[in-house]
Protein backbone atom coordinates (compact mmCIF):
# COMPACT_ATOMS: atom_id res chain seq x y z
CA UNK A 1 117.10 207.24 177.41
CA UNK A 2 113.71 207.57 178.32
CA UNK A 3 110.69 205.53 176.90
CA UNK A 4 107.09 206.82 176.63
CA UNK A 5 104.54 204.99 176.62
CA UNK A 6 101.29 206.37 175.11
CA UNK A 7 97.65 206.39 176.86
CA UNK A 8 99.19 203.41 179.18
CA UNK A 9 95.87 203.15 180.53
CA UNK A 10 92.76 203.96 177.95
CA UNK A 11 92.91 204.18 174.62
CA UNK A 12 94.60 206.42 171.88
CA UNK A 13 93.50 208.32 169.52
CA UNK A 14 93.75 206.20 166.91
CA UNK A 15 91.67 203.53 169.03
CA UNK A 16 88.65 205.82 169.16
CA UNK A 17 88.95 206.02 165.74
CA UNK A 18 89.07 202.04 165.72
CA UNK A 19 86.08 201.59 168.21
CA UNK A 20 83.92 203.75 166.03
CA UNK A 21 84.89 202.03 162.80
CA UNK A 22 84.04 198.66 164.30
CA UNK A 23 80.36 199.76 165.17
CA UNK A 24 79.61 201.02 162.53
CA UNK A 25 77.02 199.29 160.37
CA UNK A 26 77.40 197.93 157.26
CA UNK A 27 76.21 199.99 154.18
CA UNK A 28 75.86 203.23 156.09
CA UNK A 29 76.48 206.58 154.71
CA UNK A 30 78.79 208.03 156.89
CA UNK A 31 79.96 212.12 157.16
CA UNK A 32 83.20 212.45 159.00
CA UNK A 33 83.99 216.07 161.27
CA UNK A 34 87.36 217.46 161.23
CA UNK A 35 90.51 216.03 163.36
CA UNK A 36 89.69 212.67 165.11
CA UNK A 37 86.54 211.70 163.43
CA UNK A 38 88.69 211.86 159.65
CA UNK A 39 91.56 208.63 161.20
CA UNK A 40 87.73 206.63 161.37
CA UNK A 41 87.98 205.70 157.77
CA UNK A 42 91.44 203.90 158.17
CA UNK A 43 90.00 201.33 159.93
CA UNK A 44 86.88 199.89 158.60
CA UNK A 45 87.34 195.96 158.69
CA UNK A 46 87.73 194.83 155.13
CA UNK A 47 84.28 192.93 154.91
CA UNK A 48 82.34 196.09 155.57
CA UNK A 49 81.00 198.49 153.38
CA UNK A 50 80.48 202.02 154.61
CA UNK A 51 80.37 204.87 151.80
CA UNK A 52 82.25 208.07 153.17
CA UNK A 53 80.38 211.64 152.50
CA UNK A 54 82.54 215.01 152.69
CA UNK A 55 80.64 217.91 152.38
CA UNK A 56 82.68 219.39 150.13
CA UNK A 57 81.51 217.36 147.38
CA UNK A 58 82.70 213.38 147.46
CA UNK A 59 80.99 210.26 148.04
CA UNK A 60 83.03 207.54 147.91
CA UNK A 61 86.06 208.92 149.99
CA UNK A 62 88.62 206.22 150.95
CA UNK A 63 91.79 205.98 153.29
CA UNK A 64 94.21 208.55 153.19
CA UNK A 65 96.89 208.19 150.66
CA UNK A 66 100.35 206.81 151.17
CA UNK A 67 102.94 209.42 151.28
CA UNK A 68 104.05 210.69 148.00
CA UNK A 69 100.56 209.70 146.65
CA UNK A 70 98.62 212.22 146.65
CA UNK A 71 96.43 213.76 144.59
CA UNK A 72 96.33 217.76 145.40
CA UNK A 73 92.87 218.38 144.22
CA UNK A 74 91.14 215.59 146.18
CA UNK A 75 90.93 216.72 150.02
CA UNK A 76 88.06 216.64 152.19
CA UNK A 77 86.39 219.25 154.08
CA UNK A 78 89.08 219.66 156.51
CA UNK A 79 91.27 220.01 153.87
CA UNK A 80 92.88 216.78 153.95
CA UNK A 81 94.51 214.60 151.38
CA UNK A 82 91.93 211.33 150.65
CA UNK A 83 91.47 208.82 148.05
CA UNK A 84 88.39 207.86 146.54
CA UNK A 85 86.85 204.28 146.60
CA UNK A 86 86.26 202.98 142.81
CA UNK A 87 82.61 204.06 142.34
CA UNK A 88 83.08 207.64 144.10
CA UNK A 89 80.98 210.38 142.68
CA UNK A 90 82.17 214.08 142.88
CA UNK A 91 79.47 216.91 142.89
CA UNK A 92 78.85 220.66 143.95
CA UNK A 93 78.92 221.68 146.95
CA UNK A 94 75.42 222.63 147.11
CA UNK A 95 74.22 218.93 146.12
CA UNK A 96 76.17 217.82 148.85
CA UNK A 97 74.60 219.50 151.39
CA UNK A 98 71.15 218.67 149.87
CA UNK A 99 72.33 214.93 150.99
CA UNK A 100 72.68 216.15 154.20
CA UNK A 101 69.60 218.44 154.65
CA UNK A 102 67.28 215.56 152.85
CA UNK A 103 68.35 212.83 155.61
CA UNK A 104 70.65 210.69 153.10
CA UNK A 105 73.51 210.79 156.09
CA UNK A 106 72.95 207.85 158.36
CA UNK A 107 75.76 208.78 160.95
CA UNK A 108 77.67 211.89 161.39
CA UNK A 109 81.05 211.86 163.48
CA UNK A 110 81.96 214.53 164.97
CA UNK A 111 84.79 216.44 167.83
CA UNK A 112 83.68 218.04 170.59
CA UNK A 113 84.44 220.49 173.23
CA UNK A 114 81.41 219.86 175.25
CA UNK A 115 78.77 217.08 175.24
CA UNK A 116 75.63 217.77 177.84
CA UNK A 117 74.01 214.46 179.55
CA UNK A 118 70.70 215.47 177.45
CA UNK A 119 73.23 215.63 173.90
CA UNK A 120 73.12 218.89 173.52
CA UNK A 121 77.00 219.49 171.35
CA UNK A 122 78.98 222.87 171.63
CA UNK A 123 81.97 222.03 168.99
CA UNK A 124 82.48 225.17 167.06
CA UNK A 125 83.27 228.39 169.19
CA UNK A 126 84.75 228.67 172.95
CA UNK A 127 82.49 232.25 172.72
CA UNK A 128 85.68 234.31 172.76
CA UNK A 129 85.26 237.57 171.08
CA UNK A 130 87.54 236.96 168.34
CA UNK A 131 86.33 232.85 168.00
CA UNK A 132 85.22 231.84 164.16
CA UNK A 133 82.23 233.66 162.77
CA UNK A 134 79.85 231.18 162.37
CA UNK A 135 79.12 226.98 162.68
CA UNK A 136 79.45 226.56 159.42
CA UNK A 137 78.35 223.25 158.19
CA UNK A 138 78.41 221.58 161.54
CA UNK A 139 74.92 222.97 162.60
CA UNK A 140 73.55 221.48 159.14
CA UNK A 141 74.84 218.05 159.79
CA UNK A 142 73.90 217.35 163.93
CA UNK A 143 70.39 218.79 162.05
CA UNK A 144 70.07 216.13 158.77
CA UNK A 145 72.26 213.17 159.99
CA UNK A 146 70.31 210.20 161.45
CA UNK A 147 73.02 209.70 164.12
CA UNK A 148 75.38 211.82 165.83
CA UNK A 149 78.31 210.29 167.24
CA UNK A 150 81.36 212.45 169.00
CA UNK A 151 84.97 211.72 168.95
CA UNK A 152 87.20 213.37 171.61
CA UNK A 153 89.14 213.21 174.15
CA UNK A 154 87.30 212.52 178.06
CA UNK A 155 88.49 215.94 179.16
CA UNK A 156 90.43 219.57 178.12
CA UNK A 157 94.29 220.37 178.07
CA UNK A 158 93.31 221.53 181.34
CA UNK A 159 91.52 218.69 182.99
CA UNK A 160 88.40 220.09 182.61
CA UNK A 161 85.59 217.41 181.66
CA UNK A 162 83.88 217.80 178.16
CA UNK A 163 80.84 215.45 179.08
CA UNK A 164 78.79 217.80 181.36
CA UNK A 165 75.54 218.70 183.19
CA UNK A 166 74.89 221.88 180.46
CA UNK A 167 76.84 223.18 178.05
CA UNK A 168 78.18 226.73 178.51
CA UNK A 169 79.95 227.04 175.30
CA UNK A 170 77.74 228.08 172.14
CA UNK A 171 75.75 225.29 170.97
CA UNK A 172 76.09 223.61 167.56
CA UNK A 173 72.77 221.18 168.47
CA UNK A 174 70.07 220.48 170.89
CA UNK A 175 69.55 216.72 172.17
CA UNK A 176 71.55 215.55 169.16
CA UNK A 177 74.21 213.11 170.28
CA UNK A 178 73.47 209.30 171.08
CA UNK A 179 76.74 208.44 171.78
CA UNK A 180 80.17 209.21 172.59
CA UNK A 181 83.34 207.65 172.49
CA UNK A 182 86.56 209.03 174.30
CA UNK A 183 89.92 208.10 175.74
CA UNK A 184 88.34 206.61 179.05
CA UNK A 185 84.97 205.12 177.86
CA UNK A 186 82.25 204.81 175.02
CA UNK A 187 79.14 206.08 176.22
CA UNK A 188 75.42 206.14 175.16
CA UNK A 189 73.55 209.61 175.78
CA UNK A 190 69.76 209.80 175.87
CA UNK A 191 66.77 209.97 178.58
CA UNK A 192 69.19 213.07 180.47
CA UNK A 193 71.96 210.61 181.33
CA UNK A 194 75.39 209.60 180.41
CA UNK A 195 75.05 205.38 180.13
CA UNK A 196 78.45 203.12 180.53
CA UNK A 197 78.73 201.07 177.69
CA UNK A 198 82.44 199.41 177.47
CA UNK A 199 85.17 201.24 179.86
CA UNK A 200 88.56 201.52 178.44
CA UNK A 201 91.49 199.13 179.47
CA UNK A 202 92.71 200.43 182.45
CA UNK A 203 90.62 202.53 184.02
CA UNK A 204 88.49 202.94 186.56
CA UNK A 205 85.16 203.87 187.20
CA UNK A 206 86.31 206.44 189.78
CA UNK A 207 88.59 207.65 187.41
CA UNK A 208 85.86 207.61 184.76
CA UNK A 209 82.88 209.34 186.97
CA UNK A 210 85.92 211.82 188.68
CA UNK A 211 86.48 213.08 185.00
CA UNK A 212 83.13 213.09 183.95
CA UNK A 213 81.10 216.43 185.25
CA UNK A 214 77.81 214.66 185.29
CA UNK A 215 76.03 211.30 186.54
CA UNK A 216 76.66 207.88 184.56
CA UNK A 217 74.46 205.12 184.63
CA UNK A 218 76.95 202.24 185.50
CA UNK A 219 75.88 198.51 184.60
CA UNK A 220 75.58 196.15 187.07
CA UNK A 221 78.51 193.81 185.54
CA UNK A 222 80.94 196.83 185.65
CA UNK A 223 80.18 197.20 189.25
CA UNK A 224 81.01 194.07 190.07
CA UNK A 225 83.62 193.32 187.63
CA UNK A 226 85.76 196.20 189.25
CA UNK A 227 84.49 195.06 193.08
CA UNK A 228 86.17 191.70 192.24
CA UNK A 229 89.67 192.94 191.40
């Protein structure tokens, strides 16, 4: 019988999702994207505060439920069973994204297919002629949200890295992302350049820069942590 071992080097999914939870600040109002950015509000340590916003009209949204718990009419906007926190507030749709367009969002977390080294975000359409419609409210939030922090994976099905030079996928935001955490590394983006801020167990900075289709700024203590080994 064989044995797999998941993300042996770098972290999982779920990781991200715990990386992000632990940096985020206590008290902030925090919007959550669809697929990896919604696992972020399993893991806020216990002593923290951090009030959830889904666009589709909850403040207040807690962990998922336990299975066989939930409650069909309370999903968020990816359409997703939740909980709400005791002190949650429901309201229209409209009023929610009045939140988002007046600045009330500290951080917005979001997936991504690409992420330039200036963070500009493409996250809603590969271009393809028969791709969604339109951004929906993705362009509304990178626009209104204090911060914007990405979620993904380092690179495509495909091995194709989603941190470039430019984006060449339709853009959802201009300059919008500060940072970015992934599989491989969580990374700062600002002043046209990709910044190393904690490398993933693991890996390599090789690896890391080989994956990454633009220039990082690599610390000094990362140089030489990886020199010594």
């Amino acid at each position: 019988m064989s044995t797999h071992v998941e993300n042996a080097a770098g972290w999982s999914r779920q990781e991200i999702a715990r990386m992000i939870a632990r940096d985020i600040p206590d008290g902030s109002y925090v919007n959550l994207g669809i697929g990896m950015p919604e696992s972020v509000v399993n893991h806020i340590p216990e002593d923290r505060e951090v009030i959830f916003h889904t666009e589709n009209g909850l403040l207040g949204m807690g962990p998922a439920p336990e299975p066989g718990r939930e409650d069909p009419e309370l999903i968020n906007a990816g359409k997703k069973h939740v909980t709400a926190v005791a002190g949650a507030a429901y309201f229209h749709h409209a009023d929610s994204f009045a939140m988002i367009r007046g600045g009330h969002i500290d951080i917005c977390i979001l997936g991504a297919m690409q992420v330039s080294q200036s963070g500009d975000l493409a996250n809603w359409s590969m271009g393809a002629a028969d791709a969604a419609p339109a951004v929906g409210g993705a362009m509304d939030l990178v626009a209104g949200a204090k911060q914007v922090i990405v979620a993904t994976q380092h690179c495509t099905k495909s091995g194709a890295p989603k941190l470039v030079d430019k984006i060449s996928l339709p853009a959802t935001g201009l300059g919008v992302v500060t940072r970015v955490y992934t599989d491989l590394a969580i990374l700062a983006v600002g002043n046209g350049a990709f910044e190393l801020l904690e490398l993933a167990p693991g890996v390599e900075l090789k690896t890391l820069q080989d994956k990454t289709g633009a220039p990082i700024v690599i610390p000094a203590k990362y140089s030489a942590e990886q020199a010594a080994v």
